[in-house]
Protein backbone atom coordinates (compact mmCIF):
# COMPACT_ATOMS: atom_id res chain seq x y z
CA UNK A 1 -9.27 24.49 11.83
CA UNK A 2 -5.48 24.31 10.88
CA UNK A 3 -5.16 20.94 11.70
CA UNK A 4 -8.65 19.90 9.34
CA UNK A 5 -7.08 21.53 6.12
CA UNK A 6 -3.66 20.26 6.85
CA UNK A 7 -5.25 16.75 7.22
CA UNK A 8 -7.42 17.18 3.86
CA UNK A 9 -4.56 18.71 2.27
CA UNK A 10 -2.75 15.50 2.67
CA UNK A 11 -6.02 13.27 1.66
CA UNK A 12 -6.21 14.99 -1.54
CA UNK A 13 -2.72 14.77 -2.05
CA UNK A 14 -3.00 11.02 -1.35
CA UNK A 15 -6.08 9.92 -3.59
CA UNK A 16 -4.58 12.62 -6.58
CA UNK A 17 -1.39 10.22 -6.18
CA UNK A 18 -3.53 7.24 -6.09
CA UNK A 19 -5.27 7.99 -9.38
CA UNK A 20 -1.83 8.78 -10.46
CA UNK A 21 -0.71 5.12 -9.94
CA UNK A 22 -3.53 3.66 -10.67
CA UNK A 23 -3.67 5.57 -14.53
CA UNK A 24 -0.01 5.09 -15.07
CA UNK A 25 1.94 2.07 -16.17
CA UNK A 26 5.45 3.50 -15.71
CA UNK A 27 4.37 5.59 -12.66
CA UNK A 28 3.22 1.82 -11.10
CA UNK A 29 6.06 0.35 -11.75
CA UNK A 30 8.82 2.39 -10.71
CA UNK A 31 7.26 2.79 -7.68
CA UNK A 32 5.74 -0.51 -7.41
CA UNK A 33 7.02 -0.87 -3.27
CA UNK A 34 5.37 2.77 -2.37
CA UNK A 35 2.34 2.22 -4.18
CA UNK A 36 1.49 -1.30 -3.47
CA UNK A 37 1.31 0.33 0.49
CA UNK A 38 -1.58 3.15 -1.15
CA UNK A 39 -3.22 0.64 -3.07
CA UNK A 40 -5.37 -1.64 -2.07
CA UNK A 41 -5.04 -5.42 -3.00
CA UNK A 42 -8.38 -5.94 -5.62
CA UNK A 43 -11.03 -8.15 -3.95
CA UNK A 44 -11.18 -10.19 -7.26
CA UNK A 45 -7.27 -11.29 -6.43
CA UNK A 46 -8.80 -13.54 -4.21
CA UNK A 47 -11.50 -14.55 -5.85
CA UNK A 48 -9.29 -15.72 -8.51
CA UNK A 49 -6.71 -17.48 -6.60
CA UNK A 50 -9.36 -19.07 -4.35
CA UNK A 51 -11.23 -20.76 -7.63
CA UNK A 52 -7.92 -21.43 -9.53
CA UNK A 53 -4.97 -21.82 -7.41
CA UNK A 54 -4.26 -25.15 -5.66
CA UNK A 55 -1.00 -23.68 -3.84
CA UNK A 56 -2.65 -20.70 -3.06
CA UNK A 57 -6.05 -22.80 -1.23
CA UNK A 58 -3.07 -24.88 0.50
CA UNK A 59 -2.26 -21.49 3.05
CA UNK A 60 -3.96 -20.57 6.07
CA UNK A 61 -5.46 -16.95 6.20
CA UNK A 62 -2.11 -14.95 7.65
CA UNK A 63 -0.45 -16.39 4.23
CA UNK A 64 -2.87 -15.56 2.07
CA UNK A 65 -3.10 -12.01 2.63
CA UNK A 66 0.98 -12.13 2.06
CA UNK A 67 0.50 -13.93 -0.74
CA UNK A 68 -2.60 -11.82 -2.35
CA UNK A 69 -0.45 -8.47 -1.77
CA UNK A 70 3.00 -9.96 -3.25
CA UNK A 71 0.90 -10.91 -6.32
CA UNK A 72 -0.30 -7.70 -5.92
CA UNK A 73 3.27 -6.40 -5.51
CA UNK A 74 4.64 -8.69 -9.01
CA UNK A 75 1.25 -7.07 -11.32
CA UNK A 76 2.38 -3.21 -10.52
CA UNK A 77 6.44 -3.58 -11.11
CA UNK A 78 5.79 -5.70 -14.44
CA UNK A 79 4.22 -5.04 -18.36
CA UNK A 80 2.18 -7.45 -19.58
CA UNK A 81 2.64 -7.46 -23.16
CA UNK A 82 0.05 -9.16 -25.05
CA UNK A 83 0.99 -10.93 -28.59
CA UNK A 84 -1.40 -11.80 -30.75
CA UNK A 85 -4.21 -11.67 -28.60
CA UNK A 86 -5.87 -8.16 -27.98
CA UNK A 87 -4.79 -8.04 -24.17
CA UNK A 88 -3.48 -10.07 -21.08
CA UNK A 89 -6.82 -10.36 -19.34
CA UNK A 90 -6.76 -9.23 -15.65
CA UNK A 91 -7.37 -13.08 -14.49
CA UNK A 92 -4.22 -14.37 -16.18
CA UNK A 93 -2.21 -11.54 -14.56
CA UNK A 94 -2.95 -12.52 -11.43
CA UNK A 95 -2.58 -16.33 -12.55
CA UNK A 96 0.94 -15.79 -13.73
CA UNK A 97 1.78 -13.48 -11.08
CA UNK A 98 0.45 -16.33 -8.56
CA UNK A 99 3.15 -18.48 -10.52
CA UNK A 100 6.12 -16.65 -9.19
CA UNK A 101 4.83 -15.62 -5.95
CA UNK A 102 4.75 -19.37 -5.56
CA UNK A 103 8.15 -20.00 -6.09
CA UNK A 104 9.53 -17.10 -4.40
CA UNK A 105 7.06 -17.23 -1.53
CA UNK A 106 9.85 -18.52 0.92
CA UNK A 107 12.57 -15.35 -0.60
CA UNK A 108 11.45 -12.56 1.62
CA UNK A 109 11.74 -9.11 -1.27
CA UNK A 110 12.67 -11.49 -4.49
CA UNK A 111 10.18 -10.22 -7.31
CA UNK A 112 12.48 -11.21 -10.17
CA UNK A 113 13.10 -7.44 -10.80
CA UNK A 114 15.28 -7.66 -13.89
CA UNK A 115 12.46 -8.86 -15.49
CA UNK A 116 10.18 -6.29 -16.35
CA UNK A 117 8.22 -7.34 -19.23
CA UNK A 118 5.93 -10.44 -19.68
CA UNK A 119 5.04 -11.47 -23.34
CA UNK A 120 2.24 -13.28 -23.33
CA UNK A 121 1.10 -15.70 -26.63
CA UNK A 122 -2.87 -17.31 -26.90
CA UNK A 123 -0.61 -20.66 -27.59
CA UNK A 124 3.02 -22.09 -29.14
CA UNK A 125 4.97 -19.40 -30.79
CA UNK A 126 7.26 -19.48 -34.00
CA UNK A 127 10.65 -17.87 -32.83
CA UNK A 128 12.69 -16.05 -36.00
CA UNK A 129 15.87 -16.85 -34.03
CA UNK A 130 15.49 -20.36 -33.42
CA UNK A 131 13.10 -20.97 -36.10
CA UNK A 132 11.19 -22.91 -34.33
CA UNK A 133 8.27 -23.31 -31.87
CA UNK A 134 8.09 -22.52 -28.34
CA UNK A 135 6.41 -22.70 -25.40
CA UNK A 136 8.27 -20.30 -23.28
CA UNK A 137 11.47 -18.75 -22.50
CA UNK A 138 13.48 -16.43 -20.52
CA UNK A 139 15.60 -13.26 -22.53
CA UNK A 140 17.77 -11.92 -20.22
CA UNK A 141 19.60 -9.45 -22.19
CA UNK A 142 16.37 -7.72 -22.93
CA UNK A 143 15.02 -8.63 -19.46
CA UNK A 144 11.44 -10.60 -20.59
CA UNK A 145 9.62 -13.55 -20.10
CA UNK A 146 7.51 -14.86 -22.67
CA UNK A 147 4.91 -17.84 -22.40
CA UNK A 148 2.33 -19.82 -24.62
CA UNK A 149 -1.20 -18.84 -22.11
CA UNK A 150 -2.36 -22.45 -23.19
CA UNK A 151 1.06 -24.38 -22.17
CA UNK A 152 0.82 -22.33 -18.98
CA UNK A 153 -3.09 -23.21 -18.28
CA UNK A 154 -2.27 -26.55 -18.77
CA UNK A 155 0.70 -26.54 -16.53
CA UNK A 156 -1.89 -26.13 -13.31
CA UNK A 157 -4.47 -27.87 -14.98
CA UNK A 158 -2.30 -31.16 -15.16
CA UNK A 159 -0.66 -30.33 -12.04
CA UNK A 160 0.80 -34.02 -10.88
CA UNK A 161 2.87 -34.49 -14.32
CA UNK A 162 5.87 -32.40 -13.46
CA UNK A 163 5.82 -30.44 -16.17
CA UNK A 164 4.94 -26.69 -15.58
CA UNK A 165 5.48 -24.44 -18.00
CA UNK A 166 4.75 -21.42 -15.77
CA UNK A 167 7.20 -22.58 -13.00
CA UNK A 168 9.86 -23.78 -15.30
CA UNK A 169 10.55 -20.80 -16.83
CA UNK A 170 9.90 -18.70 -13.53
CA UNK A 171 12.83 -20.80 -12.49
CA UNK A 172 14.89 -19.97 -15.29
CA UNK A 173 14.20 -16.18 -14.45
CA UNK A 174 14.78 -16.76 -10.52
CA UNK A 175 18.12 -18.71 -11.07
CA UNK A 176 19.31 -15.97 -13.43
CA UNK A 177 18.36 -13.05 -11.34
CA UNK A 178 20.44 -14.36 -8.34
CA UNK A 179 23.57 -13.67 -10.02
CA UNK A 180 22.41 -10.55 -11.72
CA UNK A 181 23.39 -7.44 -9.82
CA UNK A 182 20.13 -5.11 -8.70
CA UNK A 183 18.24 -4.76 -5.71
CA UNK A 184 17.49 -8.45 -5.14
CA UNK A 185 21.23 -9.91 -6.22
CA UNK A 186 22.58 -12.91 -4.59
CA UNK A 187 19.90 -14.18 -2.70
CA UNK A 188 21.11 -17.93 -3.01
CA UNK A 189 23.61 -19.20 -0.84
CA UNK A 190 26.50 -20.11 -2.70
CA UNK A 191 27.67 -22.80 -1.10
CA UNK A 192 24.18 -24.68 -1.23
CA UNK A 193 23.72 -23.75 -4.71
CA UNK A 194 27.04 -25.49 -5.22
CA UNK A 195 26.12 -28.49 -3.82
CA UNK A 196 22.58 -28.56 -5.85
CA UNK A 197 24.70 -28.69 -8.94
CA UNK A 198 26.98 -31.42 -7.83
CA UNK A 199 24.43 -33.57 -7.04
CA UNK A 200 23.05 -32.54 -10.29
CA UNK A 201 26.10 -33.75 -12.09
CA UNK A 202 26.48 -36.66 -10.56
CA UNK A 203 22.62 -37.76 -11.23
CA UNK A 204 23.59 -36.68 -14.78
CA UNK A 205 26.46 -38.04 -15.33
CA UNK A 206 26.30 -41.33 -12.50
CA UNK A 207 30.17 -42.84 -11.62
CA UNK A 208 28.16 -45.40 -9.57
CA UNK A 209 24.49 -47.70 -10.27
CA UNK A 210 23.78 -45.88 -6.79
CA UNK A 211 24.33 -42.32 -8.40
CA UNK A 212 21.75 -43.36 -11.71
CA UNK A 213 17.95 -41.94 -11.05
CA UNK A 214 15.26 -41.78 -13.87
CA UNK A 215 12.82 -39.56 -11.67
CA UNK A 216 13.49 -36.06 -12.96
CA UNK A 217 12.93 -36.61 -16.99
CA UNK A 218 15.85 -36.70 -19.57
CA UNK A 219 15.89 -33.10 -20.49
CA UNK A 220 16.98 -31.54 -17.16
CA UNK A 221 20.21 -32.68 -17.88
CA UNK A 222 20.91 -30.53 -21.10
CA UNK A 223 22.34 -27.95 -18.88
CA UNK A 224 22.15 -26.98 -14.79
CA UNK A 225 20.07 -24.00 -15.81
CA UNK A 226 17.30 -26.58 -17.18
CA UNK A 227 18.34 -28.67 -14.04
CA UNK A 228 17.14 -26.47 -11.85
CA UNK A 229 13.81 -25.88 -13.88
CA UNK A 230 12.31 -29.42 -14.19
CA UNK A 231 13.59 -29.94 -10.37
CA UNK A 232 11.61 -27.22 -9.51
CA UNK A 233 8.37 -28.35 -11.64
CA UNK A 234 8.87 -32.02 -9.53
CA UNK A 235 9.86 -29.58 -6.17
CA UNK A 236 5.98 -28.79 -6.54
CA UNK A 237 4.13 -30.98 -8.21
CA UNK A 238 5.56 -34.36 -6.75
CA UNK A 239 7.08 -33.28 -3.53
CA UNK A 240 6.63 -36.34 -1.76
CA UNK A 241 7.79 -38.47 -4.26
CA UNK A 242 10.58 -36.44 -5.08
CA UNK A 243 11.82 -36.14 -1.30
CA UNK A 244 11.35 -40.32 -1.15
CA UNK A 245 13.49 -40.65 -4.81
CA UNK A 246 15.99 -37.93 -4.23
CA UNK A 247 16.25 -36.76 -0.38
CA UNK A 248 19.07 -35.04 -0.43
CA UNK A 249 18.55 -32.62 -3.81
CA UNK A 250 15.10 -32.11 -2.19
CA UNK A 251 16.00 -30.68 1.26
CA UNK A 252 18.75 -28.85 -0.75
CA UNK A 253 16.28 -27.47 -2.96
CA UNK A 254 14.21 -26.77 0.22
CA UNK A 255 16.20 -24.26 1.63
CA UNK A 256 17.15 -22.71 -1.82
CA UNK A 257 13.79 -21.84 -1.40
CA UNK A 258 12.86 -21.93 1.98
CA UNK A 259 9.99 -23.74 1.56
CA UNK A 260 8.82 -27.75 1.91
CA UNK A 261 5.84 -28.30 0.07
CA UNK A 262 6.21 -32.04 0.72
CA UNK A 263 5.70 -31.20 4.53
CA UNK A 264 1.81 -30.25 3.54
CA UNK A 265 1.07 -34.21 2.73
């Protein structure tokens, strides 16, 4: 008899937290690693990612589970803000979400913690800083991403072009994140990070006709920050190609992320 009402006294303490979580937005995201463990990962998760996400269809079942509860994981430790739209439908959550699982997928822990807010615009944006329209970007002084739905839709649904808004600024988020310190600081080795930018540089800025590339597009050599980005858009959406062009910024890029997408083809 003891041992009954001890065990329903923990189920009802259990499904009380659950409904706890599952009705609280700040609740479910501080403790986004407990209850991701109480709460089960939504059937329509997968039904999403199954009709819409080519990376996701690409796993074999033992990945997809990992992936379905790390998107699972990203959803309850963020706030979707919507902006001018009345809300950030459930299916773009779990689309956006899907977008940085895939690039951390490889980075065992990496949710891109500093970043707890995602703004979320129907399509371009007029920014009141810049004045002037945008797509996306990355604030990390007030720790938010923000992205056009439309540019990001199209990012997957032209997925070949190497341009992505979704990953692109993802990147810009995971790059800054590695240096920021928190739970998932430093998660880049140094040394190959280094080496990423050299190469960068010298691609950039060519001493030699052998150095001089026109694969990765004009604008990733504003800065190494945007570098990084549109090497990452080509890092998914032409791996093969970009391996064959640039071999050794791929396999560095590779274990940056411990992943080799090209290996798939």
């Amino acid at each position: 008899m003891v041992f009954i009402l001890v065990v329903s006294g923990v189920l009802i303490v259990v499904f009380w937290f659950r409904g706890t979580l599952e009705n609280s937005p700040v609740v479910r995201r501080a403790g986004a690693p407990f209850s991701g463990v109480l709460l089960p990962v939504p059937a329509s998760y997968s039904l999403i990612l199954e009709k819409y996400f080519l990376f996701y269809r690409g796993l074999n079942d033992a990945e997809k589970k990992i992936f379905e509860q790390r998107v699972h994981q990203f959803i309850l430790r963020k706030q979707f803000v919507p902006r001018q739209i009345d809300e950030v439908t459930i299916e773009a959550k779990v689309l956006i979400a899907a977008c940085a699982i895939q690039l951390t997928f490889g980075l065992k822990g990496v949710y891109l913690a500093h970043f707890k807010r995602i703004l979320v615009y129907p399509n371009d944006y007029y920014s009141s800083i810049t004045k002037r329209f945008h797509k996306g970007e990355v604030n990390p002084m007030f720790g938010i991403i923000v992205l056009s739905w439309q540019s990001f839709v199209d990012g997957y649904i032209h997925g070949n072009d190497s341009r992505n808004l979704g990953l692109h600024e993802m990147a810009h988020a995971l790059r800054l994140e590695n240096i920021i310190r928190n739970e998932e600081y430093q998660f880049f080795d140094d040394d190959l990070l280094a080496r990423f930018d050299a190469i960068a540089h010298r691609i950039c800025f060519p001493r030699t006709p052998e150095e001089q590339s026109n694969f990765l597009r004009a604008y990733a050599c504003t800065n190494e920050h945007e570098f990084f980005s549109v090497a990452v858009e080509n890092f998914f959406e032409q791996p093969v190609l970009f391996k064959s062009e640039l071999p050794e910024l791929y396999l560095i890029l590779a274990r940056l992320l411990n992943q080799d997408p090209a290996s798939k083809f």
